[in-house]
Protein backbone atom coordinates (compact mmCIF):
# COMPACT_ATOMS: atom_id res chain seq x y z
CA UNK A 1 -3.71 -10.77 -18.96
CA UNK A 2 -0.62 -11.43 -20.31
CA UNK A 3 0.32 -7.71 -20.24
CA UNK A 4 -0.29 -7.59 -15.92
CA UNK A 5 1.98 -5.16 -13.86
CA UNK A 6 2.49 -6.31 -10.70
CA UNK A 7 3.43 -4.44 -7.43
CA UNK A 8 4.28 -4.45 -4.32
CA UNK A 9 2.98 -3.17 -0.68
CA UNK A 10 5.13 -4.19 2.24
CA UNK A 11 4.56 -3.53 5.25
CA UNK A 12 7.74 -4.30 6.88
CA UNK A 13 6.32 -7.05 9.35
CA UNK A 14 8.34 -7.87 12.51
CA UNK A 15 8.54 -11.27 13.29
CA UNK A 16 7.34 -12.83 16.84
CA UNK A 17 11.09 -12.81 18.42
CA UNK A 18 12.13 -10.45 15.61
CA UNK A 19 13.36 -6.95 15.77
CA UNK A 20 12.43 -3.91 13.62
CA UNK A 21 15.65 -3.37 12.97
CA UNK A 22 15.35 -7.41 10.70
CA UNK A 23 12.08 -5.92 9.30
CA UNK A 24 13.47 -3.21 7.77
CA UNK A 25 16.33 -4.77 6.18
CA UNK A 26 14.28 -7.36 4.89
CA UNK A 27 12.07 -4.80 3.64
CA UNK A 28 15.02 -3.86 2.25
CA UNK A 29 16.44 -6.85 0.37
CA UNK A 30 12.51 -7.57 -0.96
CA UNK A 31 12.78 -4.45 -2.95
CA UNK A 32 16.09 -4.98 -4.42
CA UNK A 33 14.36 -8.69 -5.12
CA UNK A 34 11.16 -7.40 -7.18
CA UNK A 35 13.01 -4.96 -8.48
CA UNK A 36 15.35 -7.46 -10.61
CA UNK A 37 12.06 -9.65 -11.14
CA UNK A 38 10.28 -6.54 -12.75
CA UNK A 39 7.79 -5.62 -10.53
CA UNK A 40 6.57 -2.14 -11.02
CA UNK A 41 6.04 -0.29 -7.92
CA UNK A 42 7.28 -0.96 -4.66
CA UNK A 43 4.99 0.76 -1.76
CA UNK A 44 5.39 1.19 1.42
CA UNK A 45 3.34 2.32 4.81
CA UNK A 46 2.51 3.99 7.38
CA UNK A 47 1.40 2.68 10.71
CA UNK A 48 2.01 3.47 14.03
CA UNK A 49 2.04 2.02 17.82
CA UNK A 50 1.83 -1.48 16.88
CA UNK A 51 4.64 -4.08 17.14
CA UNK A 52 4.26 -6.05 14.60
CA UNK A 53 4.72 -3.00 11.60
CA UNK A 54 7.85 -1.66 11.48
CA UNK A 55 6.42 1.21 8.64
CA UNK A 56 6.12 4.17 10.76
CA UNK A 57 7.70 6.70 8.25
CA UNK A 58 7.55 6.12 4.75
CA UNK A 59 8.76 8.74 3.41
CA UNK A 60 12.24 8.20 5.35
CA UNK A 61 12.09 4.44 3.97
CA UNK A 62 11.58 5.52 0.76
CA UNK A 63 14.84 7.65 0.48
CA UNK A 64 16.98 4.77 1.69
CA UNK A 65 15.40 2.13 -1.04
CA UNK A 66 15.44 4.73 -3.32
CA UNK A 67 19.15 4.45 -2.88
CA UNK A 68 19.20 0.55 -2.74
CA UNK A 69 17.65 0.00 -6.02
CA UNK A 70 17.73 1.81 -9.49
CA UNK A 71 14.68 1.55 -11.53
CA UNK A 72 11.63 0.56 -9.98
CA UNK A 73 9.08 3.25 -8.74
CA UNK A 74 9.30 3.77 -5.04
CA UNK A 75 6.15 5.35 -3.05
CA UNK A 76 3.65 5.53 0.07
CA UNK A 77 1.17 3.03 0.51
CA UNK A 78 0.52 5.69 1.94
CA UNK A 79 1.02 8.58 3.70
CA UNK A 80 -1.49 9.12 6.15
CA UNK A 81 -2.47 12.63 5.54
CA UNK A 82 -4.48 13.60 8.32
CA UNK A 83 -1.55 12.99 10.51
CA UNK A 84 0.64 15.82 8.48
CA UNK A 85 0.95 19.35 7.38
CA UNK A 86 -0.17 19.54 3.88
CA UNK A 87 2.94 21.58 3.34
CA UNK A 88 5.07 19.28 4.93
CA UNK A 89 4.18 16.45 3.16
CA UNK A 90 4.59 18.46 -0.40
CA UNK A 91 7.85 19.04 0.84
CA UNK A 92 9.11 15.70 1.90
CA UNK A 93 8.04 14.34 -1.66
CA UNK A 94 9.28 17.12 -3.56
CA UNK A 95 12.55 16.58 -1.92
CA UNK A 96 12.59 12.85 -2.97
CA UNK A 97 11.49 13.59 -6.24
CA UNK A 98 14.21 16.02 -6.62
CA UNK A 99 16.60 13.14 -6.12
CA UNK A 100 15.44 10.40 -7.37
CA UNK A 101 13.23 12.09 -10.35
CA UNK A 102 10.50 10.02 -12.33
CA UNK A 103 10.63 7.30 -9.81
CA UNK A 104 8.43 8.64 -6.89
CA UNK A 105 5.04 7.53 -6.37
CA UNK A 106 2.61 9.67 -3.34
CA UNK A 107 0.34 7.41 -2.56
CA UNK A 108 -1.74 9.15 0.08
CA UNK A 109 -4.83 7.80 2.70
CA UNK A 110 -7.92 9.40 4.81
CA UNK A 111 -7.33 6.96 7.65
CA UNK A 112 -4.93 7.56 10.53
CA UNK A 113 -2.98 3.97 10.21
CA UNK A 114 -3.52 3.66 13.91
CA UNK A 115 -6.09 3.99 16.61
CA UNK A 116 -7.96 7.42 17.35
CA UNK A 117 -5.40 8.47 20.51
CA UNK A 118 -2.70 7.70 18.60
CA UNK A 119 -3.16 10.21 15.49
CA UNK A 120 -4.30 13.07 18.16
CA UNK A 121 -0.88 12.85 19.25
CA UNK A 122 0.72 13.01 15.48
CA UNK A 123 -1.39 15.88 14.86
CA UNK A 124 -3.36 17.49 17.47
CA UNK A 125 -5.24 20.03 15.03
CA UNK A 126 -6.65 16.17 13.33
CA UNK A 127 -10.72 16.49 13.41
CA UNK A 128 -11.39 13.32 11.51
CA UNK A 129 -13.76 15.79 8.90
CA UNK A 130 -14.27 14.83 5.87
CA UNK A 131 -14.18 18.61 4.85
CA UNK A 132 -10.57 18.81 5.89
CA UNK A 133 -9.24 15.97 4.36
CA UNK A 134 -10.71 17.74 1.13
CA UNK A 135 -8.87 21.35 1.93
CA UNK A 136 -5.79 19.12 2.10
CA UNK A 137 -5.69 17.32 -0.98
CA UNK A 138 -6.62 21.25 -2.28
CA UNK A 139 -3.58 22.62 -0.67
CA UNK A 140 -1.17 19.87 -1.36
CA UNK A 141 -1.90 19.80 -5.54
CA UNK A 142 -1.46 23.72 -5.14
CA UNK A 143 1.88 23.37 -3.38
CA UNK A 144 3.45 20.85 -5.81
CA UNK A 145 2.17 22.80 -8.74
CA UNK A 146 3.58 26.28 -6.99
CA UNK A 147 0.17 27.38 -6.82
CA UNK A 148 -1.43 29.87 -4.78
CA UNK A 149 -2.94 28.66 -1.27
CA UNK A 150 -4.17 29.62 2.08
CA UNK A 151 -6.53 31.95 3.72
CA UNK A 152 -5.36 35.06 2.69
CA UNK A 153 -4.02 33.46 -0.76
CA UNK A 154 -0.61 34.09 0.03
CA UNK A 155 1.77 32.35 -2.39
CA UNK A 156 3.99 29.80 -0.67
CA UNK A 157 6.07 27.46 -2.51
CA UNK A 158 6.97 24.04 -1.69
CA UNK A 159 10.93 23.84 -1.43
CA UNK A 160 12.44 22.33 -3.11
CA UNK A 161 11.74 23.77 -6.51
CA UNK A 162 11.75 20.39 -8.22
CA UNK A 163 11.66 20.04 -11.74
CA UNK A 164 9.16 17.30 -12.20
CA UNK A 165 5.96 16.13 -9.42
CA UNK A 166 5.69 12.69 -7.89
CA UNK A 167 3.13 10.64 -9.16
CA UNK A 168 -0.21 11.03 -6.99
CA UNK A 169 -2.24 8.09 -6.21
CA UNK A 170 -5.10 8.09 -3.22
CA UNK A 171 -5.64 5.26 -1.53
CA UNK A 172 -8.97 3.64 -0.12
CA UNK A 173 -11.31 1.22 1.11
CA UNK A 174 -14.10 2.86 1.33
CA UNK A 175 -16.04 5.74 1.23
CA UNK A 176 -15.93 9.43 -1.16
CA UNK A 177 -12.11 8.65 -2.38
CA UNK A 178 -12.02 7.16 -5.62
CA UNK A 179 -14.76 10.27 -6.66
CA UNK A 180 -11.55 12.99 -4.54
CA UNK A 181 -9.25 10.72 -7.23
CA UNK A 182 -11.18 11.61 -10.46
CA UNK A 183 -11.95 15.25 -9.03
CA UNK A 184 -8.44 16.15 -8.66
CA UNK A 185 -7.17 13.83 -11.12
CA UNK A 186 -5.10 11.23 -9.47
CA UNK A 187 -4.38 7.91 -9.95
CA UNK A 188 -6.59 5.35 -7.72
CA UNK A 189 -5.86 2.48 -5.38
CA UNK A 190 -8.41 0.27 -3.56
CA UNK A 191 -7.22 -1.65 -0.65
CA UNK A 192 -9.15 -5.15 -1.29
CA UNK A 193 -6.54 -5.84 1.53
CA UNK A 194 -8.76 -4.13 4.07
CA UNK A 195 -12.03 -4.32 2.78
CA UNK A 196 -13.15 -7.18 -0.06
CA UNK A 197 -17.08 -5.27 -0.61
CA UNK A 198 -17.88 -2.50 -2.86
CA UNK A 199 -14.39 -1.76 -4.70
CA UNK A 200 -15.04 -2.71 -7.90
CA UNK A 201 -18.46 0.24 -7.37
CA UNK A 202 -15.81 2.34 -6.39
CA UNK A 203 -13.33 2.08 -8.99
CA UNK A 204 -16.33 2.49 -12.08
CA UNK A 205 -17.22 5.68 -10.14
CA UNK A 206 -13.67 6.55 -10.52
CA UNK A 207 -13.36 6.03 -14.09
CA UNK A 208 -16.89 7.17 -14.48
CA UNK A 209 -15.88 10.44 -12.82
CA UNK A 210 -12.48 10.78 -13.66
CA UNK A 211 -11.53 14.94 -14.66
CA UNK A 212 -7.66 14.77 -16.22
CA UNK A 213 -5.36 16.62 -14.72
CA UNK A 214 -2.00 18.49 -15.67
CA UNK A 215 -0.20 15.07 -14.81
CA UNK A 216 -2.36 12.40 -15.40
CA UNK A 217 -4.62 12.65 -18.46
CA UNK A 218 -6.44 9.21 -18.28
CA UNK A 219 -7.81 7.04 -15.13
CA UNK A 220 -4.76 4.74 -13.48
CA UNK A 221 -5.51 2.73 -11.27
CA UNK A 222 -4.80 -0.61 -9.09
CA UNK A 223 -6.25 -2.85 -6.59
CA UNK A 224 -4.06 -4.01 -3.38
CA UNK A 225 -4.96 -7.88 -1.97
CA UNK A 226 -2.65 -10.05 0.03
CA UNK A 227 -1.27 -12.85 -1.69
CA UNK A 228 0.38 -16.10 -0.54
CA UNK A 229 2.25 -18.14 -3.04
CA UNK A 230 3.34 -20.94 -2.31
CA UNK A 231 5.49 -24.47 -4.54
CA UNK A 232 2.52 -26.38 -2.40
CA UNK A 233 -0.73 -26.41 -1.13
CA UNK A 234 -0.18 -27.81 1.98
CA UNK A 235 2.50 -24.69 2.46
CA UNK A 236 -0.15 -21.80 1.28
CA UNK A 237 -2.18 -23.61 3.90
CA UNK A 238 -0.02 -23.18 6.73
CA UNK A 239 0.84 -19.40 5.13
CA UNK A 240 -2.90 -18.93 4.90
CA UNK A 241 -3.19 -20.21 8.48
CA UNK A 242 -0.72 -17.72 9.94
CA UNK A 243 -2.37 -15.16 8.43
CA UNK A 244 -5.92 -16.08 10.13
CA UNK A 245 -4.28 -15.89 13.67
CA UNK A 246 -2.73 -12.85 12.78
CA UNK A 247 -6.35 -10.59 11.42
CA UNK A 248 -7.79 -12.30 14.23
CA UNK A 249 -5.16 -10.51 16.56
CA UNK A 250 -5.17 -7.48 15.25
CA UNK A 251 -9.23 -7.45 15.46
CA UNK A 252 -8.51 -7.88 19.05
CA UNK A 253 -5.87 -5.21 19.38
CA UNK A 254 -3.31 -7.53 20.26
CA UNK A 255 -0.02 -6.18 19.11
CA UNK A 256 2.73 -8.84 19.15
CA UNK A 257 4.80 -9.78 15.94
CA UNK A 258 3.80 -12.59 13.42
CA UNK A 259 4.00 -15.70 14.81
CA UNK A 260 5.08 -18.96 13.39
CA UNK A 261 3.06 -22.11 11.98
CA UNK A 262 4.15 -24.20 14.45
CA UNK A 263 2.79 -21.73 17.33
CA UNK A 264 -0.90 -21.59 15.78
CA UNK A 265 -1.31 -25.28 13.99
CA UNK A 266 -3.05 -27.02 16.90
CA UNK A 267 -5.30 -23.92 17.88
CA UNK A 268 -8.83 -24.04 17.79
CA UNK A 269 -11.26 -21.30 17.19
CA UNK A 270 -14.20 -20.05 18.91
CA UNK A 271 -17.65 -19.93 16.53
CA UNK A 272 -16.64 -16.20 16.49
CA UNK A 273 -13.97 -16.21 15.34
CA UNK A 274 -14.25 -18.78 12.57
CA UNK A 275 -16.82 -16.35 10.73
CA UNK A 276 -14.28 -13.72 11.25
CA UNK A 277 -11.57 -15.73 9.74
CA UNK A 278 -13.78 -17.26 6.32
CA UNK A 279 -14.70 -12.90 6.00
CA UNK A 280 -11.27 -12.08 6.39
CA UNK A 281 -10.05 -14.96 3.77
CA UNK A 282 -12.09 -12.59 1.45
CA UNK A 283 -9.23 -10.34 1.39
CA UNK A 284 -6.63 -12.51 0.27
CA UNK A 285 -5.69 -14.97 -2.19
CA UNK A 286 -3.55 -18.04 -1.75
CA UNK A 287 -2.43 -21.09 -3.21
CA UNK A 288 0.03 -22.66 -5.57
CA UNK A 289 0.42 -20.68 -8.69
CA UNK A 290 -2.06 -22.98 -10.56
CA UNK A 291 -4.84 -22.01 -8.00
CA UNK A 292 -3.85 -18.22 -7.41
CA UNK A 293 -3.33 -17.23 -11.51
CA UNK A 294 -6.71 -17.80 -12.69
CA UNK A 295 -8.29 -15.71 -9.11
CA UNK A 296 -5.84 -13.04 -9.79
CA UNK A 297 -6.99 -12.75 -13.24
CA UNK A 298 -10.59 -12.67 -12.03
CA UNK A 299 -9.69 -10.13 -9.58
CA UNK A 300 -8.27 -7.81 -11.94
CA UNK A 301 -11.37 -8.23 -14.75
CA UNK A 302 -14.00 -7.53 -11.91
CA UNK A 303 -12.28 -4.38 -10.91
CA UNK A 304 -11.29 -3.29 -14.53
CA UNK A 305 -7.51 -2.90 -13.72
CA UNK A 306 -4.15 -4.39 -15.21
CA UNK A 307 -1.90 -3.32 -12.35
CA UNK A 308 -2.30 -5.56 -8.71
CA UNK A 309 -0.53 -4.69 -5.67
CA UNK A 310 0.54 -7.97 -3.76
CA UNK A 311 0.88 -7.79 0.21
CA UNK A 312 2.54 -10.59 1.54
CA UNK A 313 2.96 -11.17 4.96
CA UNK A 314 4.85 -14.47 6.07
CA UNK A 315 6.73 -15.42 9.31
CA UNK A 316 9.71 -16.59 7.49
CA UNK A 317 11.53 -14.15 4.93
CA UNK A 318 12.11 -16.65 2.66
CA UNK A 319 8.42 -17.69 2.18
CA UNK A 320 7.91 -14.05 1.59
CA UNK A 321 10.53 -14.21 -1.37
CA UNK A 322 9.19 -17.27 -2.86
CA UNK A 323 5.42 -16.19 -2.87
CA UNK A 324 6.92 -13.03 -5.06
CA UNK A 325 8.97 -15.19 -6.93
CA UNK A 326 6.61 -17.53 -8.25
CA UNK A 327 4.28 -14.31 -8.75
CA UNK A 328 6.65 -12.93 -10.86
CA UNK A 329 6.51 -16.09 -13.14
CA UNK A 330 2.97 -16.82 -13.17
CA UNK A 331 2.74 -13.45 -15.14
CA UNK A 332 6.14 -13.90 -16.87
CA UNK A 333 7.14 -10.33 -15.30
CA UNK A 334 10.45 -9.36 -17.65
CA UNK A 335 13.19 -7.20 -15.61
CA UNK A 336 12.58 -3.38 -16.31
CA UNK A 337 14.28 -1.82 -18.58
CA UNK A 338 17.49 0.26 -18.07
């Protein structure tokens, strides 16, 4: 394990009393921050009317990091294509590609990042079918390979004309997509983040499955968890603890920004939602770095991966910073190369 890549998801999370406007530039200043402690990827998402994520637009966030950092990969964790022209969003990444070529990642989802009313509204034509969501990936590969598409096969090409294609990953936590990732010959993510059953099934079918394409010849693939790292255990409890409040809250639909330790140490939970919080703890991993190594490591053998995504959501910035930090030494991460 000493050869582990390790990435990043972020979520931009606005603080109770925070501002979007904070979560973005702290978004921001993370990726300049993993970047110089050698993380591979840095993702980021796509949700919508919620307070508490400030990642409405990804591929707009990704163009101004792109121009914050210089070497590590920059991508959507993900774009939520059912919300978006297939065209569009060929477009949008070819662009970004065009500048900032060999460092874009399209990491692309089924789900609609938001509630049912919601993605209606960002695309009207949006039938939930699994059928479509097929025809899309179809259309998209064709349009970033300038290949021929559409009822009538009429030839439309993506502008701009970009030399190169950003990396494709599709995302899941459930379901048909890791055998849509071998099909078309993508790389594969699975969001242990969202759902901790069935993802190590998901990725063998993958790899079982897996057809190569023009730009990926072998399986890639990662898993996505949050982590909390913390110097202490009595701090990854307290980070742990925010996080319980904060599942818990979005279970409920409540839609306020993180709140602080000091807000949530005294509460007490119904029956209810204590079984809700020791499911949802299946989903993340924290600890000091002497407890989280060894389950990270475990992690990564059960689902057959050398590449983990870390989502780290903390009130305070600079637990966020620290949890990466002492990631980044746990696996001795080394800066990337020039």
């Amino acid at each position: 394990m000493s050869s582990m890549k390790l990435s990043v998801l972020d979520q931009s999370p606005v603080r109770k009393g925070g501002t979007a406007q904070q979560a973005l530039k702290e978004t921001t200043d993370l990726a300049k921050f993993t970047e110089k402690l050698g993380f591979t990827r840095f993702w980021v998402s796509e949700h919508h009317n919620t307070a508490s994520l400030a990642g409405s637009s990804p591929e707009v966030l990704i163009a101004h990091l792109a121009n914050q950092t210089t070497r590590i990969k920059l991508g959507s964790g993900g774009v939520m294509l059912p919300n978006h022209s297939a065209l569009k969003v060929a477009e949008n990444f070819r662009l970004l590609e065009t500048l900032f070529p060999g460092r874009i990642d399209l990491g692309m989802g089924r789900a609609p990042g938001t509630d049912r009313y919601t993605a209606s509204l960002l695309n009207p034509s949006n039938t939930f079918n699994e059928d479509d969501f097929t025809q899309q990936l179809v259309d998209l590969t064709h349009f970033l390979n300038d290949g021929i598409t559409g009822p009538n096969q009429t030839k439309i090409k993506a502008s701009p004309l970009a030399q190169t294609v950003p990396e494709l990953w599709l995302l899941s936590s459930s379901g048909q997509s890791g055998v849509f990732a071998a099909h078309f010959g993508m790389g594969f993510s699975f969001a242990h983040f969202i759902n901790p059953n069935s993802g190590a099934k998901l990725m063998k079918l993958y790899k079982e499955h897996f057809q190569p394409s023009e730009h990926l010849k072998a399986p890639k693939a990662n898993v996505a968890i949050f982590i909390m790292v913390a110097d202490t255990e009595e701090k990854a409890q307290q980070l742990q603890a925010v996080m319980d409040v904060q599942m818990l809250k979005i279970e409920k639909g409540v839609r306020e920004g993180i709140l602080p330790y000091e807000e949530i140490k005294d509460r007490e939970f119904t029956e209810e939602e204590q079984e809700r919080i020791d499911y949802n703890r299946k989903r993340m991993i924290s600890g000091t770095p002497a407890k989280v190594k060894p389950r990270l490591e475990k992690l990564a053998q059960d689902y057959g991966v050398d590449e983990i995504v870390a989502v780290t959501i903390t009130h305070d910035f600079a637990d966020r910073l620290r949890s990466y930090e002492l990631l980044a030494e746990m696996f001795e991460l080394q800066p990337l190369a020039v």
